[in-house]
Structure formats: C-alpha cells, structure tokens
C-alpha atoms as a PDB file:
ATOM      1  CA  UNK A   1      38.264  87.109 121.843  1.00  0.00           C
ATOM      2  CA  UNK A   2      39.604  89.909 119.701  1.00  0.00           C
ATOM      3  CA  UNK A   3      41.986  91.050 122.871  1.00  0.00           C
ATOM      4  CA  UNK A   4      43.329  86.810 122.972  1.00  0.00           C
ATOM      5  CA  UNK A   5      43.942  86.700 119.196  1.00  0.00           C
ATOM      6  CA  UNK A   6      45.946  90.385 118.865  1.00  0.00           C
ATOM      7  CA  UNK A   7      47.744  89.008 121.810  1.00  0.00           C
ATOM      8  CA  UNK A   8      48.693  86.209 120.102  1.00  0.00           C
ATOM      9  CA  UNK A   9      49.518  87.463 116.915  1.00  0.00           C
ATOM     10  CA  UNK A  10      52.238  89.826 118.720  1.00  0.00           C
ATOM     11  CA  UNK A  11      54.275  87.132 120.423  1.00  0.00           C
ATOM     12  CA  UNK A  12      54.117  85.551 117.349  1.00  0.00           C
ATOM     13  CA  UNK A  13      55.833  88.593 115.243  1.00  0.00           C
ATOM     14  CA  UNK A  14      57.803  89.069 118.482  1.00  0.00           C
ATOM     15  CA  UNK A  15      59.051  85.248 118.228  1.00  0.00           C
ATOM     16  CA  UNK A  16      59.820  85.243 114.498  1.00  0.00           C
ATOM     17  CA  UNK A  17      61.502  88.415 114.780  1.00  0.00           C
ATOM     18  CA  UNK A  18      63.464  87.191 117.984  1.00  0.00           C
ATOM     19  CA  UNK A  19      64.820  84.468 115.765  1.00  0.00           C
ATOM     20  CA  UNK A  20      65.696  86.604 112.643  1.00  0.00           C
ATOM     21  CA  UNK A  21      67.995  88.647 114.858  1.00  0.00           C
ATOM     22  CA  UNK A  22      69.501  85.547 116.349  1.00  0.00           C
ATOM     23  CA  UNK A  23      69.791  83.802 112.564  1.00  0.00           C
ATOM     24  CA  UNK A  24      71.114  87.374 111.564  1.00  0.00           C
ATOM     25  CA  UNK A  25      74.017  87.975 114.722  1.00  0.00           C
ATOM     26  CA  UNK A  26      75.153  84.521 114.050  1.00  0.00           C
ATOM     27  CA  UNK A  27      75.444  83.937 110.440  1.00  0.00           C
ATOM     28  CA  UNK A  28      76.389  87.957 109.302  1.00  0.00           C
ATOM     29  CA  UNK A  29      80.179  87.671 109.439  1.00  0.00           C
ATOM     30  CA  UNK A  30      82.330  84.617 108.957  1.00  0.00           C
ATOM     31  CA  UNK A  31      81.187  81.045 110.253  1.00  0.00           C
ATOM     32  CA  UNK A  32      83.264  77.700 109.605  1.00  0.00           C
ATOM     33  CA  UNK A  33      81.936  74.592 109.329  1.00  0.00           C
ATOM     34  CA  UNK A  34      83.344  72.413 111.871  1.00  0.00           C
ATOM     35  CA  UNK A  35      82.619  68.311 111.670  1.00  0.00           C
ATOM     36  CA  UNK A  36      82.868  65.846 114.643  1.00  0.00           C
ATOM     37  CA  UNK A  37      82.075  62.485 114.915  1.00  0.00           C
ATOM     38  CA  UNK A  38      78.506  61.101 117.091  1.00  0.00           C
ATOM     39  CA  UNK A  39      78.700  58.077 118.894  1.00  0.00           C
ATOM     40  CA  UNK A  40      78.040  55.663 115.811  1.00  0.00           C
ATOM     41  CA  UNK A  41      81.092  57.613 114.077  1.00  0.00           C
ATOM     42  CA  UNK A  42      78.748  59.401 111.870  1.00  0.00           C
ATOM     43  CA  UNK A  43      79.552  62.837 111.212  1.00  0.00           C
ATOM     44  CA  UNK A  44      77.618  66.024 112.737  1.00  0.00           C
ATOM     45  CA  UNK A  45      78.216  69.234 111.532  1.00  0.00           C
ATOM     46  CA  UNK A  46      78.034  72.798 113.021  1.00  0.00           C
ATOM     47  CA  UNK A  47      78.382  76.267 111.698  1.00  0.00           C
ATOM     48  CA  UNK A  48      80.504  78.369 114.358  1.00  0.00           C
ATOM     49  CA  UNK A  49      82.281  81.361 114.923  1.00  0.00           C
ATOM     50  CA  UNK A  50      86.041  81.864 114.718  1.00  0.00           C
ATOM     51  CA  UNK A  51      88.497  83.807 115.441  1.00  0.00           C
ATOM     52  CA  UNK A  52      92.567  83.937 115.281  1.00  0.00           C
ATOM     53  CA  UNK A  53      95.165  84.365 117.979  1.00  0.00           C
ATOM     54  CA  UNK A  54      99.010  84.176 117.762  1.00  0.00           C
ATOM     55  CA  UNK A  55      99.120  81.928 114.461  1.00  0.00           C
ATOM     56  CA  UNK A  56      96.393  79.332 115.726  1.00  0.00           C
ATOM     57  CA  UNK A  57      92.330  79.266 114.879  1.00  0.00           C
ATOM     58  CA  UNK A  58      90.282  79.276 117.598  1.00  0.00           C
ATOM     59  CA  UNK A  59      86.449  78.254 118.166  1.00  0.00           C
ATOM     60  CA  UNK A  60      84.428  78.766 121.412  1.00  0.00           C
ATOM     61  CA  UNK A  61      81.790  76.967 123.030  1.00  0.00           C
ATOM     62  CA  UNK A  62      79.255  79.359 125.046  1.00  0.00           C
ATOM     63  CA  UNK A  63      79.024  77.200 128.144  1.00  0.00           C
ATOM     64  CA  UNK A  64      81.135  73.865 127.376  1.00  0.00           C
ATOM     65  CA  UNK A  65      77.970  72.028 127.210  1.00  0.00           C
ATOM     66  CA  UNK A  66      77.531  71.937 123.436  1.00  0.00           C
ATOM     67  CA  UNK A  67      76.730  69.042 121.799  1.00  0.00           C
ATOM     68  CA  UNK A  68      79.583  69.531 119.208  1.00  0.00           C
ATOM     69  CA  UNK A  69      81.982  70.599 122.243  1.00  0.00           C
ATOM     70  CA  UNK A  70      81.113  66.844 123.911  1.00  0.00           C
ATOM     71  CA  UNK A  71      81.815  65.363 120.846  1.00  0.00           C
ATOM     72  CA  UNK A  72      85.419  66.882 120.427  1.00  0.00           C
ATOM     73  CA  UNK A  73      86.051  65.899 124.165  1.00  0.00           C
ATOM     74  CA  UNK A  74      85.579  61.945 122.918  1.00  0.00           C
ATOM     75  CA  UNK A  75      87.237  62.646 119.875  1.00  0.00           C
ATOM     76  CA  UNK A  76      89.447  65.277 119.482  1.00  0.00           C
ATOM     77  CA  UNK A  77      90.164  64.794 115.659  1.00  0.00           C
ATOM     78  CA  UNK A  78      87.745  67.413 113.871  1.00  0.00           C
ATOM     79  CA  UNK A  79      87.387  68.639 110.233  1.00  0.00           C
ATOM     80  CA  UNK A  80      86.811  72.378 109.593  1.00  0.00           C
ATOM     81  CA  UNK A  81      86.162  73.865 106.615  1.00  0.00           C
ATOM     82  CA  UNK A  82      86.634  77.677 106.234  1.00  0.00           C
ATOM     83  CA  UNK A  83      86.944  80.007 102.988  1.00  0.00           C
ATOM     84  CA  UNK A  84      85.784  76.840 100.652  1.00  0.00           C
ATOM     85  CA  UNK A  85      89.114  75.018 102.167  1.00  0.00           C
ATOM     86  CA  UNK A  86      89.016  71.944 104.640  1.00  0.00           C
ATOM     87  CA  UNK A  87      91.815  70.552 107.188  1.00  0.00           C
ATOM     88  CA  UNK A  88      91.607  68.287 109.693  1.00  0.00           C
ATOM     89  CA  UNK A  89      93.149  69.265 113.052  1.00  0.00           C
ATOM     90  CA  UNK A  90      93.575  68.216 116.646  1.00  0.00           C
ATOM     91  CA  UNK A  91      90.956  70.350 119.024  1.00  0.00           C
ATOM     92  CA  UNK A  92      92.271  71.111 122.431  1.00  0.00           C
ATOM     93  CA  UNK A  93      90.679  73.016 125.141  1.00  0.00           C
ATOM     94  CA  UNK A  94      92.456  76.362 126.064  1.00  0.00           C
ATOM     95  CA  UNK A  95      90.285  77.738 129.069  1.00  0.00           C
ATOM     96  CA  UNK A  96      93.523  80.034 130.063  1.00  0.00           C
ATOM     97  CA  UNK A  97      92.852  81.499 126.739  1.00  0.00           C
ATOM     98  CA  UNK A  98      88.985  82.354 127.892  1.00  0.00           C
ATOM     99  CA  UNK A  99      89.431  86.520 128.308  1.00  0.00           C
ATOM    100  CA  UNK A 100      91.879  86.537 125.047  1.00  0.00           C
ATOM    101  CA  UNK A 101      89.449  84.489 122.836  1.00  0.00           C
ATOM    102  CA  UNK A 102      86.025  86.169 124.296  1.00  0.00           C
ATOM    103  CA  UNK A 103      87.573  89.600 123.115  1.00  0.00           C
ATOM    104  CA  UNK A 104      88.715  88.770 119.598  1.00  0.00           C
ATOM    105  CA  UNK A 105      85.009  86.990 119.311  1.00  0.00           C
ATOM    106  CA  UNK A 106      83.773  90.406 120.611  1.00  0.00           C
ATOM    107  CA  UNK A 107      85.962  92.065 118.246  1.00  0.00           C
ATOM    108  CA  UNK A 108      85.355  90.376 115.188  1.00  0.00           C
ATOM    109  CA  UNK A 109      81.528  89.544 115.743  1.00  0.00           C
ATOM    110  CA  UNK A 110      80.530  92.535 117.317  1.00  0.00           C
ATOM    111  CA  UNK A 111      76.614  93.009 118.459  1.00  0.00           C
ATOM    112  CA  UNK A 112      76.261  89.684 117.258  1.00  0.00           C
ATOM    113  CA  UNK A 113      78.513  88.617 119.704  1.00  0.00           C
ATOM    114  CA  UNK A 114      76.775  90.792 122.559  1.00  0.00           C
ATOM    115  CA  UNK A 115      73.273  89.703 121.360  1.00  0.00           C
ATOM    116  CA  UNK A 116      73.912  85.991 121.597  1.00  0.00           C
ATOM    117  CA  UNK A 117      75.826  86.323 125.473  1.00  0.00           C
ATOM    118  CA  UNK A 118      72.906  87.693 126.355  1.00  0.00           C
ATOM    119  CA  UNK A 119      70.272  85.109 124.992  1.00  0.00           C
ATOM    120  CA  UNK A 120      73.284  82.152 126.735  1.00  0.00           C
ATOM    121  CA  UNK A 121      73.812  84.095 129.756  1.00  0.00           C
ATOM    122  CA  UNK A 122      77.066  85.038 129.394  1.00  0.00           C
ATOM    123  CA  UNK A 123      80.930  84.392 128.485  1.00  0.00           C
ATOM    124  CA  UNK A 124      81.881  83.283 132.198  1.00  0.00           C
ATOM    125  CA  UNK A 125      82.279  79.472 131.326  1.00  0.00           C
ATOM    126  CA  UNK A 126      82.631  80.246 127.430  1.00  0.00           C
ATOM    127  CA  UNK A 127      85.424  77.087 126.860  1.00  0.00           C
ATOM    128  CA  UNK A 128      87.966  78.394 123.929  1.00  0.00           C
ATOM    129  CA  UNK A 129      89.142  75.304 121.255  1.00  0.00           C
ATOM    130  CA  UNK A 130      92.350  75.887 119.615  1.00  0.00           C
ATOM    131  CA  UNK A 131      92.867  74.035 116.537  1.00  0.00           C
ATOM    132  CA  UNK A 132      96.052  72.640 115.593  1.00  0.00           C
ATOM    133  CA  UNK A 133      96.890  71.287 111.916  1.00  0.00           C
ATOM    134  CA  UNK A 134      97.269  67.321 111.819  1.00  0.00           C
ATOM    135  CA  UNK A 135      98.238  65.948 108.139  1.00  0.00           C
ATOM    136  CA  UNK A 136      96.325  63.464 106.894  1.00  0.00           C
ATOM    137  CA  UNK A 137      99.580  60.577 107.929  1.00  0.00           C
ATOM    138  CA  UNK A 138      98.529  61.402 111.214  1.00  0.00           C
ATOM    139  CA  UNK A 139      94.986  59.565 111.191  1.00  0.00           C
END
C-alpha cells in the first residue's frame, strides 16, 4: 500500500509541477488579451502571445483548431487589448506568413515557446493572424 500511495503522490507533484511550467512559459513575457464573439454574440476572451512583423501585430494559433481561432473565422472583427490599450481590428489569416511569425514567436518567447510546441506537437500547422486596425465607423 505504501509503494501505491508514494506512487501516487509523485505523479501528483509531477502533474502540478507540469502545469506550473506550462502557466509559467505562457504567461512570463507579454500576453494580449484578445476578445471574439461565441455563437450567442457573447464575448470570450483569451490571453495569447504576440508578436510584430513589418508594422502589423500578429497572433498565432498552434494548430488552427482553437476555439478562439474558430471564432475569428465566423467573425473576423476582434478586440485586443495590449499595454492597458484596446483596438478593435479586422483578423485575417496569413499562413504564407507561418515560418516568419513561428520565428519572431520563437524569438520573443523563447523556451516558453519551445516548451509549449512540444506539449501541441509542433509549429507545422501553427495558422499566423495578422491584425489590421478598423476605427470604430467601421462597425
């Protein structure tokens, strides 16, 4: 019984400590909040990464199967709020941009970066999002 319960005990620290790394790669450097819409027009809110490219902000889903990624495919109008500022903007899918974007994330977000491809699999179908400023005449 003694053997069971030390077994146990370790995947438990093994577990909590699995998701203190994966709390601490994703939230250590800077993370915007972006808001979508759900079906019933409520909004949902995510924390994600970001990155910028050529005069343009750009998020990335993992695999293109996120739930806030879906949501921006119905709706492409999003709200993002980063450095205590929001905007709205217009998302649009860049997946030409894929190699460009998964380096500045792997720049910018270092092992974090590494950490979490490894726990998702992988960049290989990583879908980038550029966000482009819409005024608030445009909604």
């Amino acid at each position: 019984m003694k053997i069971v319960t030390w077994t146990l005990a370790v995947l438990l620290i093994l577990a909590v400590a699995f998701v203190a790394l994966e709390r601490a790669a994703a939230e250590r450097i800077e993370v915007i909040e972006l808001t979508t819409l759900d079906d019933s027009g409520a909004p949902q809110t995510t924390r994600l990464w970001i990155v910028d490219h050529n005069g343009s902000q750009y998020l990335r889903s993992g695999t293109g199967a996120a739930g806030w990624y879906k949501r921006l495919s119905e709706t492409s109008r999003v709200t993002v709020k980063r450095g205590g500022q929001s905007a709205d903007y217009l998302a649009i899918s860049r997946p030409e941009l894929r190699d460009i974007i998964n380096q500045l994330m792997r720049d910018k977000y270092t092992w974090g970066d590494q950490f979490i491809s490894v726990v998702i699999g992988g960049r290989d179908n990583a879908m980038p999002v550029e966000l482009r400023p819409t005024s608030t005449t445009d909604r």
